[in-house]
Protein backbone atom coordinates (compact mmCIF):
# COMPACT_ATOMS: atom_id res chain seq x y z
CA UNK A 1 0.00 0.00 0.00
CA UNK A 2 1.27 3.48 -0.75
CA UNK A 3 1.71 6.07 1.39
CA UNK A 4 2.19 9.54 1.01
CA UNK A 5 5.24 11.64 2.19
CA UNK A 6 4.75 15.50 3.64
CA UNK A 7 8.32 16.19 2.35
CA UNK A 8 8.19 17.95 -1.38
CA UNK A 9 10.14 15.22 -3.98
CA UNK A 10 9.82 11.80 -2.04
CA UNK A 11 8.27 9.65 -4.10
CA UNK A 12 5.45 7.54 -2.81
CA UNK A 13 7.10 4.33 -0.38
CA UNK A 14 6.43 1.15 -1.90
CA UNK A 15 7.74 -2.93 -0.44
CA UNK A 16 11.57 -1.34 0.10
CA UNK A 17 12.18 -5.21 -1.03
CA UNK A 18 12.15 -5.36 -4.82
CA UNK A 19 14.16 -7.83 -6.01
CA UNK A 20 15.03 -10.96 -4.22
CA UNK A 21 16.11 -14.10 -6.31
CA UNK A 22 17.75 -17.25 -6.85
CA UNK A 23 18.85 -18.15 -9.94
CA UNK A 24 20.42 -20.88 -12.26
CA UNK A 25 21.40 -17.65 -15.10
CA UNK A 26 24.32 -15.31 -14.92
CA UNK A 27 23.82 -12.66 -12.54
CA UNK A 28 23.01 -8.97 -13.76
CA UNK A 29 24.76 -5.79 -11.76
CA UNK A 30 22.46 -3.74 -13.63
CA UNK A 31 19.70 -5.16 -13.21
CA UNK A 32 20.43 -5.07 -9.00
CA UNK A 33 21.24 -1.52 -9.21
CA UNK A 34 18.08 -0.54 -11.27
CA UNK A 35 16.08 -2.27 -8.59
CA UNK A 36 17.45 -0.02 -5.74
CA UNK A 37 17.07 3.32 -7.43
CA UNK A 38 14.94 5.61 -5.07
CA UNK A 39 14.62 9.29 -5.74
CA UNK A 40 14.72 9.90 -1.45
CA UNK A 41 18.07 7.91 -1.96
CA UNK A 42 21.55 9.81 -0.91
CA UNK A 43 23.31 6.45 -0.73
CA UNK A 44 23.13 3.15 -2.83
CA UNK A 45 25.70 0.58 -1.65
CA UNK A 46 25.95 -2.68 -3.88
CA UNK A 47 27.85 -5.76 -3.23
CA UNK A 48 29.09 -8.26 -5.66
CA UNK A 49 30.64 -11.77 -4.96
CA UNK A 50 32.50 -13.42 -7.11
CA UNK A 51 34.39 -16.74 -7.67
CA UNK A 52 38.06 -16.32 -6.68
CA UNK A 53 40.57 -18.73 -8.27
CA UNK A 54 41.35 -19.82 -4.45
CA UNK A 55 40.30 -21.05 -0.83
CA UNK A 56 42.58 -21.04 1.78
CA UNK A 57 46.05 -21.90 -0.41
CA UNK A 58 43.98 -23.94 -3.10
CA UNK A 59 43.99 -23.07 -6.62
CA UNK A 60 40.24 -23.34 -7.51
CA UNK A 61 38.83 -24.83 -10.92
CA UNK A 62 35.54 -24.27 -10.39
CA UNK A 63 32.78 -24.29 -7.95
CA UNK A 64 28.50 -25.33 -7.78
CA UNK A 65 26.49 -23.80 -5.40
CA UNK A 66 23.33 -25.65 -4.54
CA UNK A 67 19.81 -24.71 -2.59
CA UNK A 68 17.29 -26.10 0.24
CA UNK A 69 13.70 -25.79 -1.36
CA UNK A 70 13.17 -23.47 1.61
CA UNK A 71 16.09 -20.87 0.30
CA UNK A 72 13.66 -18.48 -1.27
CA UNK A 73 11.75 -18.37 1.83
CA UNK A 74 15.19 -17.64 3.98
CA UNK A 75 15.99 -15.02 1.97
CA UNK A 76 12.84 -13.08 2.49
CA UNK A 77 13.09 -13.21 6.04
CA UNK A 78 16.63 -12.03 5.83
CA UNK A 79 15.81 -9.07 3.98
CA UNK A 80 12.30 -8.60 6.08
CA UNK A 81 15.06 -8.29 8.97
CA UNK A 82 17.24 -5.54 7.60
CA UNK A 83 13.83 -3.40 6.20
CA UNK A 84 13.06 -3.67 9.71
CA UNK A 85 16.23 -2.82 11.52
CA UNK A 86 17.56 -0.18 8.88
CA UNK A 87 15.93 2.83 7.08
CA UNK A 88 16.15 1.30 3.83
CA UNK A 89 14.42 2.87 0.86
CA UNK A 90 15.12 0.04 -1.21
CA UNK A 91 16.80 -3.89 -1.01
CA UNK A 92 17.68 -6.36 -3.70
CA UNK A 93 19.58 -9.77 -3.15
CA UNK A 94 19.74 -12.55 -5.97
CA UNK A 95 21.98 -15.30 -5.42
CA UNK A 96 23.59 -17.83 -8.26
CA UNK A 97 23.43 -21.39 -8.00
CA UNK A 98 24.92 -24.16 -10.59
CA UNK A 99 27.99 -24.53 -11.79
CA UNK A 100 29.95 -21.43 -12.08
CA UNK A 101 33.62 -20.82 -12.85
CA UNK A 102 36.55 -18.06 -12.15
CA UNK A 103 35.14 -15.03 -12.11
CA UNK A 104 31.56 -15.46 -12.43
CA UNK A 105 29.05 -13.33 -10.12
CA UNK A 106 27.85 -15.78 -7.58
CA UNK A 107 25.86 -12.75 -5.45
CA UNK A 108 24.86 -9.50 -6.35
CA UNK A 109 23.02 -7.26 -3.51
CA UNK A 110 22.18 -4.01 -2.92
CA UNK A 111 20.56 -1.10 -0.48
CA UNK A 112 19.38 2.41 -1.11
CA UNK A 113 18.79 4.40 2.20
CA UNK A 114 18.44 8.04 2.69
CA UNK A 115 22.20 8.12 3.97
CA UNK A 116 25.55 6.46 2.98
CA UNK A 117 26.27 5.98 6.10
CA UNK A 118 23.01 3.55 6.63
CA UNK A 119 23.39 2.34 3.40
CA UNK A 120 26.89 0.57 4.23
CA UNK A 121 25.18 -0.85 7.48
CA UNK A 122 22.56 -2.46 5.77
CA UNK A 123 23.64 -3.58 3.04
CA UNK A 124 26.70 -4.97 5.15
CA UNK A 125 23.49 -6.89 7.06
CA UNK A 126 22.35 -7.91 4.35
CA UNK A 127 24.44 -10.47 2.46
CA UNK A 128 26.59 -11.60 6.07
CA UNK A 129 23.19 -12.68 7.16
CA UNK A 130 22.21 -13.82 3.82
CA UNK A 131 25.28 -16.01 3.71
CA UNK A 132 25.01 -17.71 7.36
CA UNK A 133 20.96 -18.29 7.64
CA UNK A 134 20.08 -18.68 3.74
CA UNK A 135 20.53 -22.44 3.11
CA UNK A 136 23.01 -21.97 -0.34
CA UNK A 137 26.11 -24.49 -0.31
CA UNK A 138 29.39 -24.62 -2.15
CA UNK A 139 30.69 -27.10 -3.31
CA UNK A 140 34.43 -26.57 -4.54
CA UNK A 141 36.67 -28.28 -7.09
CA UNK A 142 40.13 -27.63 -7.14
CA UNK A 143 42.64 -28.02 -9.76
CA UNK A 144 44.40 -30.91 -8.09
CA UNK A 145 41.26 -32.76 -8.56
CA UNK A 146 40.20 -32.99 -4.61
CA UNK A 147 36.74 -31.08 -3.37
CA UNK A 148 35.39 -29.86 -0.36
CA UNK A 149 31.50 -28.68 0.37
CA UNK A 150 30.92 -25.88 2.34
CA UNK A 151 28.18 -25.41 4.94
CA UNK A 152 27.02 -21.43 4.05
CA UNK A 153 28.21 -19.46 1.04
């Protein structure tokens, strides 16, 4: 539901959570940063991970990241938590899974609060939470052929 705003050019507030995904396709910065643009917005902080060629002295290969059924619903709450803890005009999160390789953008997120300052905060919130309570896993290859899963991405 809309609401309207006393102060002259703030746009009408609408869901501050506008894009929240998982997805087996390559990831779009754009398409994050698009989703977070708010007129009443002084800062807009955006976070990419990527895959690094290594974990802890291992040369990495490549790397799958897989999903609980009940991922979606994890990262809702997640971002439910920041709207409600932080002054944020607008939130996006979309997560990769599949097989990705060197390079690729595993998670893209974003925030758009009146302030930098709060921006940073939440946005900071927003994918360390998203990557210990959202139920994504890793699962790494390295290039001397061993592997290792990971509990949380």
């Amino acid at each position: 539901m809309a609401r309207t705003h006393d102060h002259p050019g703030e746009q009408a507030a609408q869901d501050p959570i506008r894009l929240l995904d998982i997805r087996d396709t390559p990831l779009s910065v754009d398409e994050i940063f698009r989703a977070v643009g708010d007129d009443a917005a002084g800062g807009m902080v955006l976070f990419v991970g990527t895959v690094r060629n290594h974990d802890e002295g291992q040369d990495v290969g490549a790397l799958g990241y897989s999903c609980h059924p009940t991922a979606p619903d994890e990262l809702r709450r997640v971002a439910e938590k920041v709207v409600a803890e932080f002054p944020v005009r607008a939130l996006a999160a979309v997560h990769r899974v599949g097989d990705l390789g060197v390079g690729d953008l595993a998670v893209v997120v974003a925030v758009s609060c009146a302030h930098r300052g709060e921006a940073f905060d939440a946005c900071r919130k927003l994918i360390d939470d998203l990557k210990h309570e959202v139920p994504i896993w890793k699962h790494q290859r390295f290039s001397d052929g061993t592997e290792e899963w990971v509990g949380a991405c």
